[in-house]
C-alpha atoms as a PDB file:
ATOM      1  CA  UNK A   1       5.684 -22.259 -13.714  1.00  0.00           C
ATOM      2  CA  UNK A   2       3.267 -20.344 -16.012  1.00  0.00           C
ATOM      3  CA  UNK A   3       4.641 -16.660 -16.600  1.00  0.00           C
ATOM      4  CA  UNK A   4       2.058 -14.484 -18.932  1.00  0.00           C
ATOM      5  CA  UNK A   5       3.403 -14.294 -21.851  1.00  0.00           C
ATOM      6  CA  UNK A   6       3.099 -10.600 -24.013  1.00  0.00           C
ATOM      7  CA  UNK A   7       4.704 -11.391 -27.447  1.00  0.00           C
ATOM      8  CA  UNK A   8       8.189 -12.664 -26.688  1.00  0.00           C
ATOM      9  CA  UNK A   9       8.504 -10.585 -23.305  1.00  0.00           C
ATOM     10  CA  UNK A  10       7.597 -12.224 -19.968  1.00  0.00           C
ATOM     11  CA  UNK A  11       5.381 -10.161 -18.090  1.00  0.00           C
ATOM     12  CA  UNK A  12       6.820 -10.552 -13.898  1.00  0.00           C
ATOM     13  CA  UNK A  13       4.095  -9.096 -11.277  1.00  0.00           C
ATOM     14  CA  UNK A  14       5.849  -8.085  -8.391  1.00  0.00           C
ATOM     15  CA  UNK A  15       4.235  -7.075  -4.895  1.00  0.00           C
ATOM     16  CA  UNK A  16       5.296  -4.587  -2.585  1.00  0.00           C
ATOM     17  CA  UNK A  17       3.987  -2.275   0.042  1.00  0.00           C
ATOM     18  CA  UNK A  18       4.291   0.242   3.040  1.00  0.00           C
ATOM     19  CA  UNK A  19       6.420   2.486   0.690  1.00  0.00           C
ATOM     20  CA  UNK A  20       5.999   5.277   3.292  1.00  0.00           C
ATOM     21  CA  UNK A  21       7.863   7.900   1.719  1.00  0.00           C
ATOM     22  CA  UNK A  22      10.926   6.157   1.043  1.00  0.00           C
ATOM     23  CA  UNK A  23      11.910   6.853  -2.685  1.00  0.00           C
ATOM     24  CA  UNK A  24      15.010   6.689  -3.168  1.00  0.00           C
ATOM     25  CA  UNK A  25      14.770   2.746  -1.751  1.00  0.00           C
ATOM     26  CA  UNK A  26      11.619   2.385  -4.211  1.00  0.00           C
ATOM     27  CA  UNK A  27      13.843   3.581  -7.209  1.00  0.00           C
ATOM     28  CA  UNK A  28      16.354   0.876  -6.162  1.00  0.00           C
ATOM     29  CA  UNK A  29      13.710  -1.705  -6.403  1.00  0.00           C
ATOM     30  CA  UNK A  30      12.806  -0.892  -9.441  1.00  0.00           C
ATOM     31  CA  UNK A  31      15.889  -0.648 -11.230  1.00  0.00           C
ATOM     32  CA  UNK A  32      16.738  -4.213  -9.095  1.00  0.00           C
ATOM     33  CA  UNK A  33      13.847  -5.916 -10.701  1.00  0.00           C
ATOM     34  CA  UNK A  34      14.460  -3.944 -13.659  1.00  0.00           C
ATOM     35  CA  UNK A  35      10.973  -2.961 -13.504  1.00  0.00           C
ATOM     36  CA  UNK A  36       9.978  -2.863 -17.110  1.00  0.00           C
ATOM     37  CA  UNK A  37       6.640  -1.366 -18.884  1.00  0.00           C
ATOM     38  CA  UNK A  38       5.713  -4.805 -19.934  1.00  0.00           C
ATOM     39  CA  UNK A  39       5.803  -5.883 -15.937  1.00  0.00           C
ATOM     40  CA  UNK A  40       2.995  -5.014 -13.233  1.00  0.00           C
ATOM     41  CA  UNK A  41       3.551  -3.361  -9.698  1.00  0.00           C
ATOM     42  CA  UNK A  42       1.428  -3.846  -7.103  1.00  0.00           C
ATOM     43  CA  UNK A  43       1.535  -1.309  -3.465  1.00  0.00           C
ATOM     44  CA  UNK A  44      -0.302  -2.568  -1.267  1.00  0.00           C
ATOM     45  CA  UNK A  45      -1.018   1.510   0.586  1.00  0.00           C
ATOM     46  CA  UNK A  46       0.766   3.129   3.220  1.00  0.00           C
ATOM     47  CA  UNK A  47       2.792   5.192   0.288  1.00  0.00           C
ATOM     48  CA  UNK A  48       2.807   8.169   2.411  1.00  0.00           C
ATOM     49  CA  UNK A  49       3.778   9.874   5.665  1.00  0.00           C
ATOM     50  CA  UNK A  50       6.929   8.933   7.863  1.00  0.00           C
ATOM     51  CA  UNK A  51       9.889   8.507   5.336  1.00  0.00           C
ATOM     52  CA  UNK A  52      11.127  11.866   3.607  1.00  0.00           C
ATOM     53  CA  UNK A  53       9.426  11.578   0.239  1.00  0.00           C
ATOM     54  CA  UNK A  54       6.064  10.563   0.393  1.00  0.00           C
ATOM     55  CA  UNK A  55       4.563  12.899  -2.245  1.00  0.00           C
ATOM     56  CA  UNK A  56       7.303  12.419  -4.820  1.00  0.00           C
ATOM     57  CA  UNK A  57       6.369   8.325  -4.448  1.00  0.00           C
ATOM     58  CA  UNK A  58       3.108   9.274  -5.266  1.00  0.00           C
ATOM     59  CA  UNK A  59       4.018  11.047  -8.094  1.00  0.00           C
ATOM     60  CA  UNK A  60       6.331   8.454  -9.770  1.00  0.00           C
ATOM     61  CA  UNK A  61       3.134   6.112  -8.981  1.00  0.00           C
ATOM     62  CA  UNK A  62       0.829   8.297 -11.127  1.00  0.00           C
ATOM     63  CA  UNK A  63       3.072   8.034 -14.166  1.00  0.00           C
ATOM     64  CA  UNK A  64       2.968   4.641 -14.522  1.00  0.00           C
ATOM     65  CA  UNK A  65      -0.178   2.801 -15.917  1.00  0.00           C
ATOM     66  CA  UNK A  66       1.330  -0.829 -14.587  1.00  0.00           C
ATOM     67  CA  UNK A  67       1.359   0.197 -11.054  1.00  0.00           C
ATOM     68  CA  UNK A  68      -1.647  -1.012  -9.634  1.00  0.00           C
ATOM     69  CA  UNK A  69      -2.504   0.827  -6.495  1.00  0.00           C
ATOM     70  CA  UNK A  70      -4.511  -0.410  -2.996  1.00  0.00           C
ATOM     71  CA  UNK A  71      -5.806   1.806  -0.723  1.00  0.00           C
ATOM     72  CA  UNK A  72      -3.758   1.922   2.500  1.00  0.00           C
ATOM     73  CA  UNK A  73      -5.036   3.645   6.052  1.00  0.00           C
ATOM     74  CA  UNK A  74      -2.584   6.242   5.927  1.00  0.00           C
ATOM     75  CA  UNK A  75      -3.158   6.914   2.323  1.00  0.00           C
ATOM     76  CA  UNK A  76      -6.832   6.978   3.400  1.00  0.00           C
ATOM     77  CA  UNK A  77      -6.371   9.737   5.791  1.00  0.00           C
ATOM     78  CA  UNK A  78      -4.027  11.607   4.041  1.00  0.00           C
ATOM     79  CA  UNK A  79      -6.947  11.455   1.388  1.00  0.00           C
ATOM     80  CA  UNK A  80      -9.663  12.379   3.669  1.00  0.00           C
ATOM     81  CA  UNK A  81      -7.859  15.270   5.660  1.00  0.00           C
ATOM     82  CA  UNK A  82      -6.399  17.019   2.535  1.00  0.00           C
ATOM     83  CA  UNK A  83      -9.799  17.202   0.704  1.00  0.00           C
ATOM     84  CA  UNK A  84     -11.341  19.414   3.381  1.00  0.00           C
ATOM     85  CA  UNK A  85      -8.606  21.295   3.947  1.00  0.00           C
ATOM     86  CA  UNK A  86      -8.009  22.127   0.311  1.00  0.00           C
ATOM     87  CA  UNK A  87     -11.226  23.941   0.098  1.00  0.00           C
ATOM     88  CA  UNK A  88     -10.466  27.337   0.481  1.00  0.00           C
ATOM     89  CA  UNK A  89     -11.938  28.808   3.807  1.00  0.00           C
ATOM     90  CA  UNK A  90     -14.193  31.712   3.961  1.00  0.00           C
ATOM     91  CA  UNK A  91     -16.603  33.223   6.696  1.00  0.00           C
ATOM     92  CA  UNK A  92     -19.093  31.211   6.038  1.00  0.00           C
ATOM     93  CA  UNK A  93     -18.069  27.715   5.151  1.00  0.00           C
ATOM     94  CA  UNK A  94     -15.018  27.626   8.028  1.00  0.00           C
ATOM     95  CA  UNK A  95     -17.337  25.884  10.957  1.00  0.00           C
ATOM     96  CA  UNK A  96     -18.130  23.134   8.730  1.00  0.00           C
ATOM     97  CA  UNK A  97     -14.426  22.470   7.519  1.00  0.00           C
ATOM     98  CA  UNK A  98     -12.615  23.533  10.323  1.00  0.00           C
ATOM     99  CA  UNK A  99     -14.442  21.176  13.005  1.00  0.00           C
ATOM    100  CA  UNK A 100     -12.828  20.583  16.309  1.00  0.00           C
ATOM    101  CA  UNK A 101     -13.243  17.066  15.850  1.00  0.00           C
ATOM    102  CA  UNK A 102     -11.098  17.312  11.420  1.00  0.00           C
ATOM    103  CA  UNK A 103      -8.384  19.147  13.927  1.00  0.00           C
ATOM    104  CA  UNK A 104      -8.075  16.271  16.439  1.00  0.00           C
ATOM    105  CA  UNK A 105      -7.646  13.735  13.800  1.00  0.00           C
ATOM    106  CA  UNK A 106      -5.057  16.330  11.659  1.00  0.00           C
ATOM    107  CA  UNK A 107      -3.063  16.325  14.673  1.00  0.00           C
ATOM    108  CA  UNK A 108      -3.217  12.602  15.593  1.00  0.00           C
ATOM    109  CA  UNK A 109      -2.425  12.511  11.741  1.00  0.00           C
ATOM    110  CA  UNK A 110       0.572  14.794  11.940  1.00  0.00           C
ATOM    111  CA  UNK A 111       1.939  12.914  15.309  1.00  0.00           C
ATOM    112  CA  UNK A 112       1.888   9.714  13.256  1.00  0.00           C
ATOM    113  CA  UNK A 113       4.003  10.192  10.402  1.00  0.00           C
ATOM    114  CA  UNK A 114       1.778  12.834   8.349  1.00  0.00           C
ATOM    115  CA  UNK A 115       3.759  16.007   9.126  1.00  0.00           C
ATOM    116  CA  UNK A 116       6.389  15.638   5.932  1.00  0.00           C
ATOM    117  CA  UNK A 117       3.622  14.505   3.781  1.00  0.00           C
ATOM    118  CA  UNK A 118       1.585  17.561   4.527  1.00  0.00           C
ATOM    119  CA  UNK A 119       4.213  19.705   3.785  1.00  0.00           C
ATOM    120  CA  UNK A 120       4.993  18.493   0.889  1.00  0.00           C
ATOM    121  CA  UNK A 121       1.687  18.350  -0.542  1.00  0.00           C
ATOM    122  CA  UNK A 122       1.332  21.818   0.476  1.00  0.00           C
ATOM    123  CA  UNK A 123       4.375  22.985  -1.755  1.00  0.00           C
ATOM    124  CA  UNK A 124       1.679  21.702  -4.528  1.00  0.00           C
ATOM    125  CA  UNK A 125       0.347  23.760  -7.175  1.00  0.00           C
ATOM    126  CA  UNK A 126      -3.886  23.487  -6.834  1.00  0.00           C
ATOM    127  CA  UNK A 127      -3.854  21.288 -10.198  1.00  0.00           C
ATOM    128  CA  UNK A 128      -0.907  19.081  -8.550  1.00  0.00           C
ATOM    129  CA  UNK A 129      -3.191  18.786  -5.352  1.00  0.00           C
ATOM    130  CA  UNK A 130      -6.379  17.544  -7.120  1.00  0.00           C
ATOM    131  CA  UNK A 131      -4.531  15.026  -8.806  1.00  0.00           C
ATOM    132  CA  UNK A 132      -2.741  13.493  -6.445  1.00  0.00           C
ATOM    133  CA  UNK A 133      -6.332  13.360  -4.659  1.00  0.00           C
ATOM    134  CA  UNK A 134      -7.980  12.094  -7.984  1.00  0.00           C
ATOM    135  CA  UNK A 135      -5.611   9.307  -7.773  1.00  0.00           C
ATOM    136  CA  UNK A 136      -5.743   8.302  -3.636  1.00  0.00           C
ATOM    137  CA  UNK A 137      -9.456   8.120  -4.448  1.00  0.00           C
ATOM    138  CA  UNK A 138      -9.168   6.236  -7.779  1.00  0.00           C
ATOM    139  CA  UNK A 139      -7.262   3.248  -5.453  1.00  0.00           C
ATOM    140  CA  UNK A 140      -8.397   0.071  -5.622  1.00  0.00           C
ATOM    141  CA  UNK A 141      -9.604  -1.445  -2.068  1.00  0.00           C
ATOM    142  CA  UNK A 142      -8.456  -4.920  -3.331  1.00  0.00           C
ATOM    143  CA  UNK A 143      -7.230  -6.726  -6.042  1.00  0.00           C
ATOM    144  CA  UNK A 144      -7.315 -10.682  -6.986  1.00  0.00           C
ATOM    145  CA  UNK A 145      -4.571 -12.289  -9.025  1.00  0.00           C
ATOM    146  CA  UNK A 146      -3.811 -15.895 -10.677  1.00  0.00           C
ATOM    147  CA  UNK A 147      -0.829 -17.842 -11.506  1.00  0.00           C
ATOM    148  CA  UNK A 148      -0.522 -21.061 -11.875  1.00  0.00           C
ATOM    149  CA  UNK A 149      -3.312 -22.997 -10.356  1.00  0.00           C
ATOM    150  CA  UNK A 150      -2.653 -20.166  -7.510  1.00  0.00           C
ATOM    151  CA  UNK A 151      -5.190 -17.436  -6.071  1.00  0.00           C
ATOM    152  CA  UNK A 152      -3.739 -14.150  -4.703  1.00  0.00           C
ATOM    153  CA  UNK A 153      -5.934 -12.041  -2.772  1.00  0.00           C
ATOM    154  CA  UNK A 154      -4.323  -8.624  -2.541  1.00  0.00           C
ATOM    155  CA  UNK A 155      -5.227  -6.469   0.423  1.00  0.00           C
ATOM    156  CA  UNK A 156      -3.804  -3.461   2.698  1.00  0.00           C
ATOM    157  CA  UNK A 157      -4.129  -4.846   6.197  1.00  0.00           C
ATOM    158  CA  UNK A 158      -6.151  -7.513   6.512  1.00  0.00           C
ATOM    159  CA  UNK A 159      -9.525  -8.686   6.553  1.00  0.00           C
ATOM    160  CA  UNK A 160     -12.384  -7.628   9.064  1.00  0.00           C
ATOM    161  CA  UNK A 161     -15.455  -9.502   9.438  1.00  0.00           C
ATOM    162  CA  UNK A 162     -13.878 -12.612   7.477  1.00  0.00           C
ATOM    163  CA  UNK A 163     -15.562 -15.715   5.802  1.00  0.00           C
ATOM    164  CA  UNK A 164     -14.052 -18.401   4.389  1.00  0.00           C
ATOM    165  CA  UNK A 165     -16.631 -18.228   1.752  1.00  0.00           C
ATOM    166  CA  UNK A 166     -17.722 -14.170   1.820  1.00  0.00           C
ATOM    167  CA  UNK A 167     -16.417 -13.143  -1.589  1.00  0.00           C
ATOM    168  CA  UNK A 168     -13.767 -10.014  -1.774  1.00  0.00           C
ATOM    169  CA  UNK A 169     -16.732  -7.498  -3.335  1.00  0.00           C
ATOM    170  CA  UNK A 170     -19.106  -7.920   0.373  1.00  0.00           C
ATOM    171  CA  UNK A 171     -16.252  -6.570   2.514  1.00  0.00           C
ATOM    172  CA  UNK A 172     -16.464  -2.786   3.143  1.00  0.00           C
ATOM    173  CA  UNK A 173     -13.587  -0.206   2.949  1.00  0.00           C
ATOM    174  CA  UNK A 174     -12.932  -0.577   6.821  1.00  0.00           C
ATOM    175  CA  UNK A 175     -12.810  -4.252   6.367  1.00  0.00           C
ATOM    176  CA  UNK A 176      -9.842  -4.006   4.563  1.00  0.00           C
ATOM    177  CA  UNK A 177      -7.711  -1.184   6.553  1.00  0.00           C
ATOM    178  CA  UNK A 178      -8.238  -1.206  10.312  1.00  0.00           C
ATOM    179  CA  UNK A 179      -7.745  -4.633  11.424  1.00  0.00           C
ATOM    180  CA  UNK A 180      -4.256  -6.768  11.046  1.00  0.00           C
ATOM    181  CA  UNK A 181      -3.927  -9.897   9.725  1.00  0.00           C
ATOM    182  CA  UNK A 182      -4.016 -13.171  11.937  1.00  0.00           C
ATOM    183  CA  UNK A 183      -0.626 -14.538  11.013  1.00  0.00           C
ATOM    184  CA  UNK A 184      -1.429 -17.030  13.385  1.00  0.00           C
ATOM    185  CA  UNK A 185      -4.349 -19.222  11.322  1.00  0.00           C
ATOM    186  CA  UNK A 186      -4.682 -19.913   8.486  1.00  0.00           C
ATOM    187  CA  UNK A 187      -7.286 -18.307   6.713  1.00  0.00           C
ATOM    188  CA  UNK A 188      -8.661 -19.942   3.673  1.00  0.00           C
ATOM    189  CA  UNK A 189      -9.305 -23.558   3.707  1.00  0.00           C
ATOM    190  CA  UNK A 190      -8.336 -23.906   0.339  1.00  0.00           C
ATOM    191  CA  UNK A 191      -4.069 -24.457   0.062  1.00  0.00           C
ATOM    192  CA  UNK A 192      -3.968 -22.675  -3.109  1.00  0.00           C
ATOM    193  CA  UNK A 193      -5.499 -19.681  -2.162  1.00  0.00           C
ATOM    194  CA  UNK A 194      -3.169 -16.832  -0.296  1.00  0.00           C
ATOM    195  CA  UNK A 195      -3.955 -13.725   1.211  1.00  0.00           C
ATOM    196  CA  UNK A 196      -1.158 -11.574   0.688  1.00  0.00           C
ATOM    197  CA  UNK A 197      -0.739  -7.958   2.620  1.00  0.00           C
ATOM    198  CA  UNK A 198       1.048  -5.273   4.213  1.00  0.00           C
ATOM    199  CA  UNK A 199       0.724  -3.130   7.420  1.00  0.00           C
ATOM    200  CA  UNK A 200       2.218  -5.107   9.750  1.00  0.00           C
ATOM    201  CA  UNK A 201       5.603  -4.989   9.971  1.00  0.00           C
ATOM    202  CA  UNK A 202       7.072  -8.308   9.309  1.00  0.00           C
ATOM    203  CA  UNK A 203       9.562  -8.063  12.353  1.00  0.00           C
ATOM    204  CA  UNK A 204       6.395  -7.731  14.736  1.00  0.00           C
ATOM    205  CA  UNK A 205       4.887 -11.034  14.021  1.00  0.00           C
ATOM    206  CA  UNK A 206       4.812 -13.372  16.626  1.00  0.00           C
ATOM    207  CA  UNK A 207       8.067 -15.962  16.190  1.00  0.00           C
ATOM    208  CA  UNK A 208       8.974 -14.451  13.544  1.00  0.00           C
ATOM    209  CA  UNK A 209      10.579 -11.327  13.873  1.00  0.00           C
ATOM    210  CA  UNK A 210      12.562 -10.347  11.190  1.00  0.00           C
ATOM    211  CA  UNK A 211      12.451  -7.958   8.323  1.00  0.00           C
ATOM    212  CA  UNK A 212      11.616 -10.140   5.494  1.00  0.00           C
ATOM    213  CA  UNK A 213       8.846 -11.442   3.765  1.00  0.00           C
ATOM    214  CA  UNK A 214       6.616 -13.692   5.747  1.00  0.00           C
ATOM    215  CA  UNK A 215       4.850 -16.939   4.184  1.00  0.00           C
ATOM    216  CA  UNK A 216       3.276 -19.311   6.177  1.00  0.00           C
ATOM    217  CA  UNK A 217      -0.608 -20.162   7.132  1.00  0.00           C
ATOM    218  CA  UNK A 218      -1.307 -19.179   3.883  1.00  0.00           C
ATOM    219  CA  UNK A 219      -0.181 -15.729   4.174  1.00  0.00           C
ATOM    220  CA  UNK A 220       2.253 -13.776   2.711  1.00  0.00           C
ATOM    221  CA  UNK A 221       3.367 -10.684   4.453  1.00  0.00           C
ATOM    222  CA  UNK A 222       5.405  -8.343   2.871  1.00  0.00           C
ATOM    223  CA  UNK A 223       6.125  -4.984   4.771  1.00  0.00           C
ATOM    224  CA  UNK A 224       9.280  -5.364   6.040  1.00  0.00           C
ATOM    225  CA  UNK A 225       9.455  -1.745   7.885  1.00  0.00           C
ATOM    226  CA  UNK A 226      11.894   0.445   5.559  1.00  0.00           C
ATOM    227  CA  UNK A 227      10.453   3.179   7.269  1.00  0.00           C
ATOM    228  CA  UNK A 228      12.175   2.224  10.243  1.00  0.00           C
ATOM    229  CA  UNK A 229      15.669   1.086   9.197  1.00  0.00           C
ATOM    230  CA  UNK A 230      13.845  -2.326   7.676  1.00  0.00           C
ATOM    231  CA  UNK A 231      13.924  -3.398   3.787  1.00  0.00           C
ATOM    232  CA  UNK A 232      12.042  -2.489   1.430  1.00  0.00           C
ATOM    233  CA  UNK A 233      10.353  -5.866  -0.306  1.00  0.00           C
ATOM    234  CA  UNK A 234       8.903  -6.858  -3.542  1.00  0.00           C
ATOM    235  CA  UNK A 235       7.574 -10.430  -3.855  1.00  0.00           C
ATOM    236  CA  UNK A 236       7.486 -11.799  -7.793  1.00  0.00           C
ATOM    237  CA  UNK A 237       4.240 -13.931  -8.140  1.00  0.00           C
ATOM    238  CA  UNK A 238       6.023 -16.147 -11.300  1.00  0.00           C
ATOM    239  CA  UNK A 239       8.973 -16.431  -9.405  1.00  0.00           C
ATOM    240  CA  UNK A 240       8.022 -16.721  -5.951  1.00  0.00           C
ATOM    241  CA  UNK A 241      11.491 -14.920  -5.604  1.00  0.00           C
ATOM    242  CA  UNK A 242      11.908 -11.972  -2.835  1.00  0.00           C
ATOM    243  CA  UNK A 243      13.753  -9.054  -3.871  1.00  0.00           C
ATOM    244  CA  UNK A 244      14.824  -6.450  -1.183  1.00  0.00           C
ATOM    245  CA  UNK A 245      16.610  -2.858  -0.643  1.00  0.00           C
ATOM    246  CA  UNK A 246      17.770  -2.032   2.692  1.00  0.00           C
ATOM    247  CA  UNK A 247      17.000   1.244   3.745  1.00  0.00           C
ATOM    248  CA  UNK A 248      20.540   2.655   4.668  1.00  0.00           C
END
């Protein structure tokens, strides 16, 4: 096992994703993996809406410069909805914020989970609300990490429009958020390569069904639906080791 080495610390990079809100299980995680400045998180999106917290996730997020964060579709929205509707309305701008088509989707948004986290983010000062918006938008789509002799592709939900050989810069934004993951194939050819995401809940893959990390086919799944009464799961990529919180 090759762990990267900073001095005389050992640097662990853990995974983790589908947050959704749920702080007070993400600050057990933490102090469980005693989560050090020398170590690297990765959140694979979905940090907002549906648990009680979503903003204040966000916020701990921001403060920390080894938390490495990838766009999720709900983070996405959020993103998108709260832009427009931060712009302050007047007489003349209001038909092109206040479209008929941005209210359907803030409603849809709202019915799925987005109601606390626009609440929340309204109790925001303007400069707290531009930087939590600076961030969402400075979110990687993807990220691609190594560890010994072992490729880890790091994505949100899976991957639309997939190649075995397409490299991770050709897929688009929607390639990586709006379709789910084929548990069922494998798909990279090579043994050593993994794709590794979130949004699917663990418990709904076919004969599996349980809230716990996933790893077969060359995938590793790791949303294990805290939201919903699940666990909360970080996977250690020098380890291989599976931490959890249950959400109680």
């Amino acid at each position: 096992m090759s762990d990267e080495k900073v001095g005389d610390v050992f640097v662990m990079r853990y995974i983790v994703s589908d947050i959704h809100g749920c702080y007070n299980q993400y600050q057990q995680l933490l102090e469980k993996i005693q989560f050090s400045e020398k170590d690297e998180l990765y959140v694979l999106g979905d940090v907002v809406d549906r648990g009680p917290e979503p903003i204040r996730v966000l916020q701990d997020m921001m403060k920390r410069p080894n938390v490495i964060f990838i766009l999720g579709n709900h983070d996405f929205i959020m993103y998108t909805l709260m832009k427009k509707l931060s712009v302050e309305i007047t007489e003349k701008n209001y038909d092109k914020h206040l479209t008929s088509e941005l209210l359907l989707v803030y409603h849809l948004w709202l019915q799925d989970g987005g109601q606390v986290t626009a609440e929340q983010f309204r109790e925001l000062s303007y400069s707290e609300k531009m930087e939590v918006l600076n961030y969402i938008a400075g979110a990687s789509l993807y990220e691609v990490i190594e560890n010994d002799g072992k490729e880890y592709r790091l994505v949100h939900a899976g991957l639309s429009n997939f190649a075995p050989d397409k490299k991770m810069e050709e897929y688009d934004l929607y390639d990586f958020l709006t379709e789910r993951a084929d548990y069922s194939k494998r798909y990279y050819p090579d043994e050593n390569i993994f794709l590794v995401t979130g949004h699917t809940p663990t418990v709904f893959i076919k004969g599996w069904g349980k809230t716990e990390v996933y790893r077969k086919n060359g995938h590793i799944a790791v949303d294990c639906f805290c939201e919903a009464g699940g666990k909360l799961a970080a996977f250690c990529v020098e380890t291989q080791e599976v931490i959890y919180v249950d959400r109680h």
